[in-house]
C-alpha atoms as a PDB file:
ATOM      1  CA  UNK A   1     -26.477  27.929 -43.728  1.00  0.00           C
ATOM      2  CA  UNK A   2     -22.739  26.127 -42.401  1.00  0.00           C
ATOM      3  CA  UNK A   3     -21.884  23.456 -44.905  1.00  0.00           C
ATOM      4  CA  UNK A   4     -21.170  19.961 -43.729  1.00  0.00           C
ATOM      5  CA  UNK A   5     -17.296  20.278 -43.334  1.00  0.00           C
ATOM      6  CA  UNK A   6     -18.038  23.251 -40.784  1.00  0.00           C
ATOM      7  CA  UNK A   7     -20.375  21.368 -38.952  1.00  0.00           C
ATOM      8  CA  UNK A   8     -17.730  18.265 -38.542  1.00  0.00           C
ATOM      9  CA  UNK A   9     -15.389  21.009 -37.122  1.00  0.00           C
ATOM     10  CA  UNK A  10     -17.870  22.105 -34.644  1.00  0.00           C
ATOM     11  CA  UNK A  11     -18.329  18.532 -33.572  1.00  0.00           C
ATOM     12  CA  UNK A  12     -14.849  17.585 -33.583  1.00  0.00           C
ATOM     13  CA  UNK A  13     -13.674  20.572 -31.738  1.00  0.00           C
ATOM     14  CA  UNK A  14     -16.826  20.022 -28.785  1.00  0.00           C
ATOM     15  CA  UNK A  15     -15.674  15.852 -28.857  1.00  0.00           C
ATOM     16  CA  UNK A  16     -12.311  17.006 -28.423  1.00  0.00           C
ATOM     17  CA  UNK A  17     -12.883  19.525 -25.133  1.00  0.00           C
ATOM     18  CA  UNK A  18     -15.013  16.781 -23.819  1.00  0.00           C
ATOM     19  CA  UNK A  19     -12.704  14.098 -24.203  1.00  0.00           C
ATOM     20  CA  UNK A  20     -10.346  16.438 -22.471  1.00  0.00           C
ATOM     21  CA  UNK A  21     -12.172  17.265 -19.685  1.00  0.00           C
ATOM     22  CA  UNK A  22     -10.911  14.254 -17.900  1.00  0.00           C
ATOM     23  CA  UNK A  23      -7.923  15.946 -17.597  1.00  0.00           C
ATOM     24  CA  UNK A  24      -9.853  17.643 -14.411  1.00  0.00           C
ATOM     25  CA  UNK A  25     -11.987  14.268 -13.746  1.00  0.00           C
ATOM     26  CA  UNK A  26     -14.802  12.315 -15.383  1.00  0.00           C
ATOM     27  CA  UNK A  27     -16.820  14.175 -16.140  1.00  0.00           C
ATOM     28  CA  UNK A  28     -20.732  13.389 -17.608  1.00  0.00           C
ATOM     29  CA  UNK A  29     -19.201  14.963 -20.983  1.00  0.00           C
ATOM     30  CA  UNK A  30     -16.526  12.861 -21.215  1.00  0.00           C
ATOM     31  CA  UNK A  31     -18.463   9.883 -20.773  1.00  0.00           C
ATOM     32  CA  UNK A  32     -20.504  11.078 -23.822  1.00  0.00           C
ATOM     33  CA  UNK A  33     -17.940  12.091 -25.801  1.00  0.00           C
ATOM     34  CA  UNK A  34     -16.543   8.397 -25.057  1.00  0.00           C
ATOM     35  CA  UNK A  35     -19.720   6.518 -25.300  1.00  0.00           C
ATOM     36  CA  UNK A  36     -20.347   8.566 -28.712  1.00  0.00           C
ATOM     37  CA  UNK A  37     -16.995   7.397 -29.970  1.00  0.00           C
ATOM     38  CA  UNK A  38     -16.969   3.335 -29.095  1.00  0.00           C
ATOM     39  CA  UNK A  39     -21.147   3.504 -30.681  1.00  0.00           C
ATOM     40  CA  UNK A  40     -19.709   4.812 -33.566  1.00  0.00           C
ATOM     41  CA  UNK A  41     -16.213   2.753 -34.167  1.00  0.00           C
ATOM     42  CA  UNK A  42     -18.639  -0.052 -33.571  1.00  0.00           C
ATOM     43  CA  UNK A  43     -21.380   0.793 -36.052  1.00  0.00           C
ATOM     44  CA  UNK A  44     -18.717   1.704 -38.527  1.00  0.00           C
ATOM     45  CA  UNK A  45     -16.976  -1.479 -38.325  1.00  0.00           C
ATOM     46  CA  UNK A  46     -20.374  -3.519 -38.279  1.00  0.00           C
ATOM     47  CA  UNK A  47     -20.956  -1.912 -41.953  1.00  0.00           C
ATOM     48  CA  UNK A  48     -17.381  -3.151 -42.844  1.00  0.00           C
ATOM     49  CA  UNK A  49     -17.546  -6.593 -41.611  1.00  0.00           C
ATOM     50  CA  UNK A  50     -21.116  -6.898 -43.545  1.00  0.00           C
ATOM     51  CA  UNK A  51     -19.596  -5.371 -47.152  1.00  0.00           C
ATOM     52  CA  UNK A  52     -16.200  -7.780 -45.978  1.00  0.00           C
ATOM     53  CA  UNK A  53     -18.594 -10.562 -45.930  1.00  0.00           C
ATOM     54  CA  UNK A  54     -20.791  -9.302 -49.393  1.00  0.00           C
ATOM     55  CA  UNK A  55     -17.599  -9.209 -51.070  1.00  0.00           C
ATOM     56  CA  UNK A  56     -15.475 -11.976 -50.210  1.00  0.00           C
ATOM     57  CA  UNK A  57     -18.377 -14.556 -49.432  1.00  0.00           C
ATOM     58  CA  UNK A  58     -21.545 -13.714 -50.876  1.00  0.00           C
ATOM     59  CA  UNK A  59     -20.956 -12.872 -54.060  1.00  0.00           C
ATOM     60  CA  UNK A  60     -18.339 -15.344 -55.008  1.00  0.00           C
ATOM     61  CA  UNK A  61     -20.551 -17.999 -53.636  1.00  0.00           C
ATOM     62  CA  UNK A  62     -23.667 -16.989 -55.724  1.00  0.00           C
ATOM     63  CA  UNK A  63     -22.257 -15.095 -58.818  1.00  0.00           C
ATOM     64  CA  UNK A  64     -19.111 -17.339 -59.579  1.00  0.00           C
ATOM     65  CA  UNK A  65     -19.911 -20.544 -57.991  1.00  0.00           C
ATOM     66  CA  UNK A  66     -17.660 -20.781 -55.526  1.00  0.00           C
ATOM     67  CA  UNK A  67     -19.402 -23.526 -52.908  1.00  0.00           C
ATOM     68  CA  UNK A  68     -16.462 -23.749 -50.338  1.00  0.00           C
ATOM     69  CA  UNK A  69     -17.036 -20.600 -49.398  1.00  0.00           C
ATOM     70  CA  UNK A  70     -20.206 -21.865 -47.922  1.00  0.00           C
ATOM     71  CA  UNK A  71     -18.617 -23.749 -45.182  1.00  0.00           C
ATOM     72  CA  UNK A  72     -17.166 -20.441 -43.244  1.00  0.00           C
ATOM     73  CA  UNK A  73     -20.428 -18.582 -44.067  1.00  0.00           C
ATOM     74  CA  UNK A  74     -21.766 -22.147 -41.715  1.00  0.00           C
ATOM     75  CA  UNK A  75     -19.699 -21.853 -39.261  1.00  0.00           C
ATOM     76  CA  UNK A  76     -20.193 -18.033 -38.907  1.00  0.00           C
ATOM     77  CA  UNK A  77     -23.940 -18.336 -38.187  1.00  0.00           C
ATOM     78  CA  UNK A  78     -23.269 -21.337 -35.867  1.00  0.00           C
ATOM     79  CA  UNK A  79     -21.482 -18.863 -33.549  1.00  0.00           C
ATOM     80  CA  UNK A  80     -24.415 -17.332 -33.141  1.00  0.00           C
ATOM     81  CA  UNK A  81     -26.352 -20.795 -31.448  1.00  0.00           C
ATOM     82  CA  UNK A  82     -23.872 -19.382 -28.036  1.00  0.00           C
ATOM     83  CA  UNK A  83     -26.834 -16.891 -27.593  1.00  0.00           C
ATOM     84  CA  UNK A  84     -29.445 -20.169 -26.630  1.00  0.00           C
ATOM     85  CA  UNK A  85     -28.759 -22.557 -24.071  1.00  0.00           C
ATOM     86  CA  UNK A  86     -29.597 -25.601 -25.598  1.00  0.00           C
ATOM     87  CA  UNK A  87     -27.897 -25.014 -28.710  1.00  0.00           C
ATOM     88  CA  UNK A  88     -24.342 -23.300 -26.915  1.00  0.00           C
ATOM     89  CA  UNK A  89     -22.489 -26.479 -27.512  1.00  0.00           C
ATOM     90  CA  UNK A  90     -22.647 -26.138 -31.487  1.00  0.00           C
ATOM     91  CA  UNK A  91     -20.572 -22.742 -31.274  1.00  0.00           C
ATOM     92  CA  UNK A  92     -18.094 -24.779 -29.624  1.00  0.00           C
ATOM     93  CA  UNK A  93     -16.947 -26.244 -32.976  1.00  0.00           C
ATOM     94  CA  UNK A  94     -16.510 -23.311 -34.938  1.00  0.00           C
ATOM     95  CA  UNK A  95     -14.469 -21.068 -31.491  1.00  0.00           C
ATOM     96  CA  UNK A  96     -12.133 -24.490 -31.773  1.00  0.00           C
ATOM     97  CA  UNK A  97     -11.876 -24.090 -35.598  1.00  0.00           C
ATOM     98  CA  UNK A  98     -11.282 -20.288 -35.415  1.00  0.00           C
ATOM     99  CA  UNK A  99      -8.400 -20.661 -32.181  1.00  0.00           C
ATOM    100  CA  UNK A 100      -6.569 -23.473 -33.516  1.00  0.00           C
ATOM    101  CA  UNK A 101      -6.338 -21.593 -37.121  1.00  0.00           C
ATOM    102  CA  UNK A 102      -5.567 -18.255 -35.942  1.00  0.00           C
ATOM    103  CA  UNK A 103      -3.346 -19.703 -33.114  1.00  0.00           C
ATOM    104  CA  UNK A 104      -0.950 -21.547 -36.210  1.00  0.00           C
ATOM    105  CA  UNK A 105      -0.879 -18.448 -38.282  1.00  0.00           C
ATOM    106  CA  UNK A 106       0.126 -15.842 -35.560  1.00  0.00           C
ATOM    107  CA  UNK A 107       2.602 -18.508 -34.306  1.00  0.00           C
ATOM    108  CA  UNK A 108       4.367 -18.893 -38.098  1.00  0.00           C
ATOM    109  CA  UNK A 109       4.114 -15.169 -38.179  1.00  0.00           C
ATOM    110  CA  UNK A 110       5.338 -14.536 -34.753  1.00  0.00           C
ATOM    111  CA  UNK A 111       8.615 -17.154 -35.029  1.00  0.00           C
ATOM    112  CA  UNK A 112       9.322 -15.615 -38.316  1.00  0.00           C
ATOM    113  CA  UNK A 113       9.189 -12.135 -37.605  1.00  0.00           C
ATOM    114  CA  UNK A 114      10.665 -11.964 -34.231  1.00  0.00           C
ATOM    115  CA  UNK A 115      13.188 -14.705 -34.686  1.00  0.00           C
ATOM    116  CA  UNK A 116      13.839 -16.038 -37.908  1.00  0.00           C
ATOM    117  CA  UNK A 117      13.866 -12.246 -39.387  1.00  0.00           C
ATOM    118  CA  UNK A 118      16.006 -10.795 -36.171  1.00  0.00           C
ATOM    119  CA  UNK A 119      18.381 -13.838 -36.511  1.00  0.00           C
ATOM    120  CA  UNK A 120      19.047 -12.821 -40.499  1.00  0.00           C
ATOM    121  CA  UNK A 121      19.359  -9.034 -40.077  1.00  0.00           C
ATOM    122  CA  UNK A 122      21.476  -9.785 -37.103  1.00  0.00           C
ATOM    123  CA  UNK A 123      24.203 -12.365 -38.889  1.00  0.00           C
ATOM    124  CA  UNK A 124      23.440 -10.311 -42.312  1.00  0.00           C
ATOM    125  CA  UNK A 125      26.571  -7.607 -42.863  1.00  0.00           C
ATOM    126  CA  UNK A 126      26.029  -4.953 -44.582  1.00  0.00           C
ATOM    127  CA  UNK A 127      27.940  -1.850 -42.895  1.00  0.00           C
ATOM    128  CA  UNK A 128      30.724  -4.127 -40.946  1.00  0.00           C
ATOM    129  CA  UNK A 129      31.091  -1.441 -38.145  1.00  0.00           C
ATOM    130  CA  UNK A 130      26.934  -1.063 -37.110  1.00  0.00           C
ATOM    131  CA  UNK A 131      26.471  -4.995 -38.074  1.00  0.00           C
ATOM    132  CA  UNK A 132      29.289  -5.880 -36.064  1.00  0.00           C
ATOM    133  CA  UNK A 133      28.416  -3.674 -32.911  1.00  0.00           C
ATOM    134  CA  UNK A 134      24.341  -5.394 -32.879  1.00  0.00           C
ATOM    135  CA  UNK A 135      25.873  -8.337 -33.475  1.00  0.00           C
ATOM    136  CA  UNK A 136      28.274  -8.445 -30.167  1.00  0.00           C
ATOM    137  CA  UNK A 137      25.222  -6.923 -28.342  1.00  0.00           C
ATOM    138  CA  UNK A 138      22.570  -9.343 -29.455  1.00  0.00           C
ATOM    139  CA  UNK A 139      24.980 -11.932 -28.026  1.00  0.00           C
ATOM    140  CA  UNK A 140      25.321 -10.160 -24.670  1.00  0.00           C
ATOM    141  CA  UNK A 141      21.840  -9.740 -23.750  1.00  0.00           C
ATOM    142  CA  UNK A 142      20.800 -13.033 -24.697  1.00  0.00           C
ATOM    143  CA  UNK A 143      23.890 -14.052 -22.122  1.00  0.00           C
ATOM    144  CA  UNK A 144      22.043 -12.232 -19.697  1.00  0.00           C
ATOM    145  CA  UNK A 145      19.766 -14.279 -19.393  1.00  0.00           C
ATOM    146  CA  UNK A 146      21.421 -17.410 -18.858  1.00  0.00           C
ATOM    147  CA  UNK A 147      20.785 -18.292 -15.526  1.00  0.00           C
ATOM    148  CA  UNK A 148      22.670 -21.791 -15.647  1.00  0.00           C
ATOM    149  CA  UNK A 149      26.403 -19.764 -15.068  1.00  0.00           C
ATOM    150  CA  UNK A 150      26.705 -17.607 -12.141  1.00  0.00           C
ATOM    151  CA  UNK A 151      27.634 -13.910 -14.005  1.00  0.00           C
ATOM    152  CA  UNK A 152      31.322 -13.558 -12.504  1.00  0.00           C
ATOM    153  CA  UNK A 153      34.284 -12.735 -14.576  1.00  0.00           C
ATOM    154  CA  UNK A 154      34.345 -11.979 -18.237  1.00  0.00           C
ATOM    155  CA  UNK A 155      31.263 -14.089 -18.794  1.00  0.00           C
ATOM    156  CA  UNK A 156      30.127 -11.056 -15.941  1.00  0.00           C
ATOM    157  CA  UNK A 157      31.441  -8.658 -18.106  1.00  0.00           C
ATOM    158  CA  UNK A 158      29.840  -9.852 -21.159  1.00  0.00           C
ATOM    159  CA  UNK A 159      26.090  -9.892 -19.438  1.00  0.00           C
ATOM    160  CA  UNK A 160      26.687  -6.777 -17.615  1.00  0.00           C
ATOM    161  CA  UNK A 161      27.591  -5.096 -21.247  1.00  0.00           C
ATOM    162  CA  UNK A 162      24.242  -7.099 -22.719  1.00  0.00           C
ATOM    163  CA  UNK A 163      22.162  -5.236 -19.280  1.00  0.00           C
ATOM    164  CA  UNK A 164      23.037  -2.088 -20.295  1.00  0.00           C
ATOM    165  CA  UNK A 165      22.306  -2.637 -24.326  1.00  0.00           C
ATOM    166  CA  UNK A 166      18.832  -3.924 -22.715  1.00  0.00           C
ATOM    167  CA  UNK A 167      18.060  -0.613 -21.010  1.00  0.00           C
ATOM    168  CA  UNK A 168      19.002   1.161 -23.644  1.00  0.00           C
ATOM    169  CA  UNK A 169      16.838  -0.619 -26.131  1.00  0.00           C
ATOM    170  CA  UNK A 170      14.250  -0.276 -23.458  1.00  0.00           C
ATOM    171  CA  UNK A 171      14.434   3.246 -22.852  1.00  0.00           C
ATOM    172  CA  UNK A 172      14.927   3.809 -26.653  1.00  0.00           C
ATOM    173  CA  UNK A 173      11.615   2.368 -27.144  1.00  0.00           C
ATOM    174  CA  UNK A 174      10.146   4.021 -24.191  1.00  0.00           C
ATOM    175  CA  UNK A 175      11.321   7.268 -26.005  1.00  0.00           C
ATOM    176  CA  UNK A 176       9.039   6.466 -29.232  1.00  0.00           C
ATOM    177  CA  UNK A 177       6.166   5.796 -27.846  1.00  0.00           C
ATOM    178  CA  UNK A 178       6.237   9.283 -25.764  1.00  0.00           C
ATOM    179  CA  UNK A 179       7.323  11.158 -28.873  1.00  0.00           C
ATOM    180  CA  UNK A 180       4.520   9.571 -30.631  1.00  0.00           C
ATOM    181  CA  UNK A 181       1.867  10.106 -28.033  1.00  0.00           C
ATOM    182  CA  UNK A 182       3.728  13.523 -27.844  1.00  0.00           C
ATOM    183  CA  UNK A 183       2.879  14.079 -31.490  1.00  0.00           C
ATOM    184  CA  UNK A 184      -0.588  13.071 -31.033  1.00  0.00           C
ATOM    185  CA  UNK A 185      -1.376  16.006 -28.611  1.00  0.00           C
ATOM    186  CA  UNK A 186       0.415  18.424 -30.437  1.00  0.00           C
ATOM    187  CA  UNK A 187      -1.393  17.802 -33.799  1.00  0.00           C
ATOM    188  CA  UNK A 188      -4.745  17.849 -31.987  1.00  0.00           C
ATOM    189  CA  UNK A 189      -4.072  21.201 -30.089  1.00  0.00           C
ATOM    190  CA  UNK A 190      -3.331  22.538 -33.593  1.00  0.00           C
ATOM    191  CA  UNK A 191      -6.295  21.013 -34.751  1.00  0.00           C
ATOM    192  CA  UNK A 192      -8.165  23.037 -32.112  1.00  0.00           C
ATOM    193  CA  UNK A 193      -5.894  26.110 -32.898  1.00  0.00           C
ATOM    194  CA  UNK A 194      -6.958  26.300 -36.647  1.00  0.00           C
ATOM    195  CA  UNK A 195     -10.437  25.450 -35.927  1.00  0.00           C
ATOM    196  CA  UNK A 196     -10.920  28.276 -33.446  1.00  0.00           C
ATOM    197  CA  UNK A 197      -9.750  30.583 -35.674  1.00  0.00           C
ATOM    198  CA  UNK A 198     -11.657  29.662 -38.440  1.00  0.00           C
ATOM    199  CA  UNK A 199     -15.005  29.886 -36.210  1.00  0.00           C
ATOM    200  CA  UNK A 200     -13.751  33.298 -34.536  1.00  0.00           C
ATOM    201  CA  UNK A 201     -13.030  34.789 -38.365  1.00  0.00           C
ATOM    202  CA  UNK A 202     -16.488  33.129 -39.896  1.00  0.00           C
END
């Protein structure tokens, strides 16, 4: 009899070669292997959100008392009136409630970590050489994109210097995510590797 982890190869290893085989075209195993995959990701993250909402809701709100906690758990199961006609209008309030909340917090996050944080590492010296160098090119591609000054002479120079430091911090990122993607493949085709083995030698 194959034990359980065995079994998970197996699957793994046949979800894998289907997932692949769109690499010729799609295929009806690929669709499988991709319906199989977004059925499961959502029933996994259905039992989540459920033991999220046990956890953080539920049982404060019964076991400790905690009645404030009642007005999300409301406005949860108002979302749900969308699904009737008549009643569509009350999940209006809550979608407003959820936007406007989520739209302030990404917003403070957003300003602080891509300006107010960049800003401060940029001004911030630690090695004088490195700090100094980001520091001149910050400048320069942020003059590149002042369109209110026609780009002629050294203020030419100095936005010509800030394209280039763009395109390189473009093409630096560009790099990542292939060597990441990269490193994806090549972990999975080892993955398949060692698996094959270990079924050819069982």
């Amino acid at each position: 009899m194959m034990s359980a982890d065995l079994v998970g190869m197996y699957v793994a290893v046949a979800l894998t070669l289907m997932l692949w085989s769109y690499l010729y075209k799609e295929t009806i195993l690929y669709r499988f292997a991709e319906y199989t995959f977004i059925g499961m990701a959502s029933g996994h993250l259905f039992v989540i959100t459920m033991l999220q909402i046990r956890n953080s809701v539920l049982v404060p709100l019964v076991s400790k008392g905690e009645y404030l906690l009642a007005i999300p758990l409301i406005l949860g199961v108002l979302l749900y009136t969308r699904y009737s006609p008549k009643t569509e209008w009350i999940s209006r309030w809550p979608v407003a409630i959820m936007v406007g909340v989520g739209t302030g917090l990404v917003m403070r996050a957003m300003v602080h970590a891509q300006f107010v944080a960049q800003i401060i590492s940029s001004i911030t010296i630690n090695d004088p050489i490195n700090d100094t160098v980001i520091a001149v090119l910050t400048a320069c591609a942020l003059a590149f994109f002042l369109f209110t000054r026609e780009q002629k002479g050294i203020f030419g120079g100095f936005t010509r210097l800030g394209r280039i430091a763009i395109m390189v911090g473009l093409g630096a990122s560009f790099g990542v995510a292939a060597t990441t993607r990269l490193t994806l493949c090549i972990s999975r085709i080892q993955f398949l590797i060692e698996s094959i083995q270990k079924m050819l030698g069982a």
